[in-house]
C-alpha atoms as a PDB file:
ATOM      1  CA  UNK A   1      85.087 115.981 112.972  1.00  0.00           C
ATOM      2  CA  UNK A   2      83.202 119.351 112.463  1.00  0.00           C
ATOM      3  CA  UNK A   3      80.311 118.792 109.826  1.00  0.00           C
ATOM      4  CA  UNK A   4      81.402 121.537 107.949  1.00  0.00           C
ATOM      5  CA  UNK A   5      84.798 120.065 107.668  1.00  0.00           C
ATOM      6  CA  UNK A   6      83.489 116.976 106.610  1.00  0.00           C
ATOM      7  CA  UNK A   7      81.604 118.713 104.129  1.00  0.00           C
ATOM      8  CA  UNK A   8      84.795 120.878 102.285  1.00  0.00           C
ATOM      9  CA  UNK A   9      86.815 117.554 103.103  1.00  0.00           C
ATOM     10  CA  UNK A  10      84.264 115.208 100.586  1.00  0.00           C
ATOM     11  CA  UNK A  11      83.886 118.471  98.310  1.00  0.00           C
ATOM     12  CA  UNK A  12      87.245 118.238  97.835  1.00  0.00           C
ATOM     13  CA  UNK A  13      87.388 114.814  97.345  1.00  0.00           C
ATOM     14  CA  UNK A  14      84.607 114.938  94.782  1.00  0.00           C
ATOM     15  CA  UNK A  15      86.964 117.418  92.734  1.00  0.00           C
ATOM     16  CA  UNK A  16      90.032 115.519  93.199  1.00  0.00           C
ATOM     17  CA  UNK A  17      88.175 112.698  91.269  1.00  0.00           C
ATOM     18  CA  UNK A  18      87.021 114.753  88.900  1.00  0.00           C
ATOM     19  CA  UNK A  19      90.322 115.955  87.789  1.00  0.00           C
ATOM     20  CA  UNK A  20      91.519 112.353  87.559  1.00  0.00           C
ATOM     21  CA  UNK A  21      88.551 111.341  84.913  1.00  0.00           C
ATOM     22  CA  UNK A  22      89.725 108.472  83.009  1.00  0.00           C
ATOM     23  CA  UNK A  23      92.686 107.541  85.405  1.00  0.00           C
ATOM     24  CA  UNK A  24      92.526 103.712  87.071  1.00  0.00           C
ATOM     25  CA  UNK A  25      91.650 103.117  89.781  1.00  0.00           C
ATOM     26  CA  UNK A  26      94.708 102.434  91.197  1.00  0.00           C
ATOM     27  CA  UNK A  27      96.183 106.000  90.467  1.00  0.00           C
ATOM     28  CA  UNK A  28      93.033 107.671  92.433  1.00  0.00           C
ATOM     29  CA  UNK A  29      93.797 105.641  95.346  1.00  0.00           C
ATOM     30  CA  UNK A  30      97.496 106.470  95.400  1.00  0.00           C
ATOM     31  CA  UNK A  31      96.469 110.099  94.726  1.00  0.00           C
ATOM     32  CA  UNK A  32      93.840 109.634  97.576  1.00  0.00           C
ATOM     33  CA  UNK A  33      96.388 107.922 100.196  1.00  0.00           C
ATOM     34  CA  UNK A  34      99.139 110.706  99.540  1.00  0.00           C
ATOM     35  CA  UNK A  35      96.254 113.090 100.682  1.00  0.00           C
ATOM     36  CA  UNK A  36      95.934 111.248 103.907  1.00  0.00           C
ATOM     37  CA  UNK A  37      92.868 109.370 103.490  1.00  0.00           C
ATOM     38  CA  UNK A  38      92.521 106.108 105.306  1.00  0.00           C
ATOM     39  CA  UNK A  39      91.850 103.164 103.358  1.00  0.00           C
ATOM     40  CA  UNK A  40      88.269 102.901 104.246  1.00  0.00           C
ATOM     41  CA  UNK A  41      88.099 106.348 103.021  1.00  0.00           C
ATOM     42  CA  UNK A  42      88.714 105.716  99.792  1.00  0.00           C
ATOM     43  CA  UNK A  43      87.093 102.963  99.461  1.00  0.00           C
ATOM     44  CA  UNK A  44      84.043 104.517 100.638  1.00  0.00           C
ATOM     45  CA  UNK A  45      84.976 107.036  98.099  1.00  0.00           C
ATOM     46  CA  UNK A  46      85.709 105.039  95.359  1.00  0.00           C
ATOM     47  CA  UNK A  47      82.623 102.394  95.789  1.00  0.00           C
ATOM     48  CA  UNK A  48      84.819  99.770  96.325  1.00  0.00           C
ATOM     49  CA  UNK A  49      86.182  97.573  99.821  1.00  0.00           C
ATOM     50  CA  UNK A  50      88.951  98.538 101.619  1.00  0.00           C
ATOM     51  CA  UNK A  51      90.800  95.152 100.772  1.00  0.00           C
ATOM     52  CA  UNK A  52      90.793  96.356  96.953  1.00  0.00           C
ATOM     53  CA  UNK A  53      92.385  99.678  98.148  1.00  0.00           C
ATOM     54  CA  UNK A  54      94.787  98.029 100.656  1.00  0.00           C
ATOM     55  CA  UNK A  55      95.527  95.304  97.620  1.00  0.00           C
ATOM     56  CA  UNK A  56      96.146  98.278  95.178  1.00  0.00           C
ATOM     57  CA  UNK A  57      98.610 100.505  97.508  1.00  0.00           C
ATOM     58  CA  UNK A  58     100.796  97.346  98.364  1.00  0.00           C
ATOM     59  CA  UNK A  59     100.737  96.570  94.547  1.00  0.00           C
ATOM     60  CA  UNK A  60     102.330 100.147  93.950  1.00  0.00           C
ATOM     61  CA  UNK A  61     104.661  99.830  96.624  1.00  0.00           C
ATOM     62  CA  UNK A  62     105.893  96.653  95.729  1.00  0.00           C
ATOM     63  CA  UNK A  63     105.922  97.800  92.078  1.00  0.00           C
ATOM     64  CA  UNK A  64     108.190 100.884  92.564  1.00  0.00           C
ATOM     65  CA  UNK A  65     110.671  98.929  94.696  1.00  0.00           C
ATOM     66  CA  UNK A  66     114.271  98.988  92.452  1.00  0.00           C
ATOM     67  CA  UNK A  67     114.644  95.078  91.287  1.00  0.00           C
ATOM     68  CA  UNK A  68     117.984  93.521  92.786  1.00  0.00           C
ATOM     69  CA  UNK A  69     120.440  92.937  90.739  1.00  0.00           C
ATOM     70  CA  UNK A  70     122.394  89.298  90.070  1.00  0.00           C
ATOM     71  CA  UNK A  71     125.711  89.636  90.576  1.00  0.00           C
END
């Protein structure tokens, strides 16, 4: 990648978090996967590992699946 992309990408990465002051973690890094960042990305990002951000995605996924239903 072009340094100057790189640049304007992580500038606007820095004000993507700052909009989302106060949100959990896990919201940024939905927020910050919809955006197309890998998960190494945001974990760089987010000063974390990319097992906590691949742990958090799959825990929103699984959470927004509908619940079956007993018959």
């Amino acid at each position: 990648m072009d340094p100057s992309n790189e640049r304007i990408e992580r500038l606007l990465v820095l004000l993507l978090l700052q909009s989302m002051k106060g949100t959990s973690q896990r919201e940024k890094v939905i927020q910050l996967n919809i955006a197309g960042f890998s998960n190494f990305e945001i974990a760089e990002f987010l000063d974390t590992s990319p097992a906590v951000v691949a742990t958090l995605l799959y825990q929103s996924k699984k959470s927004g699946k509908p619940k079956k239903r007993r018959s």
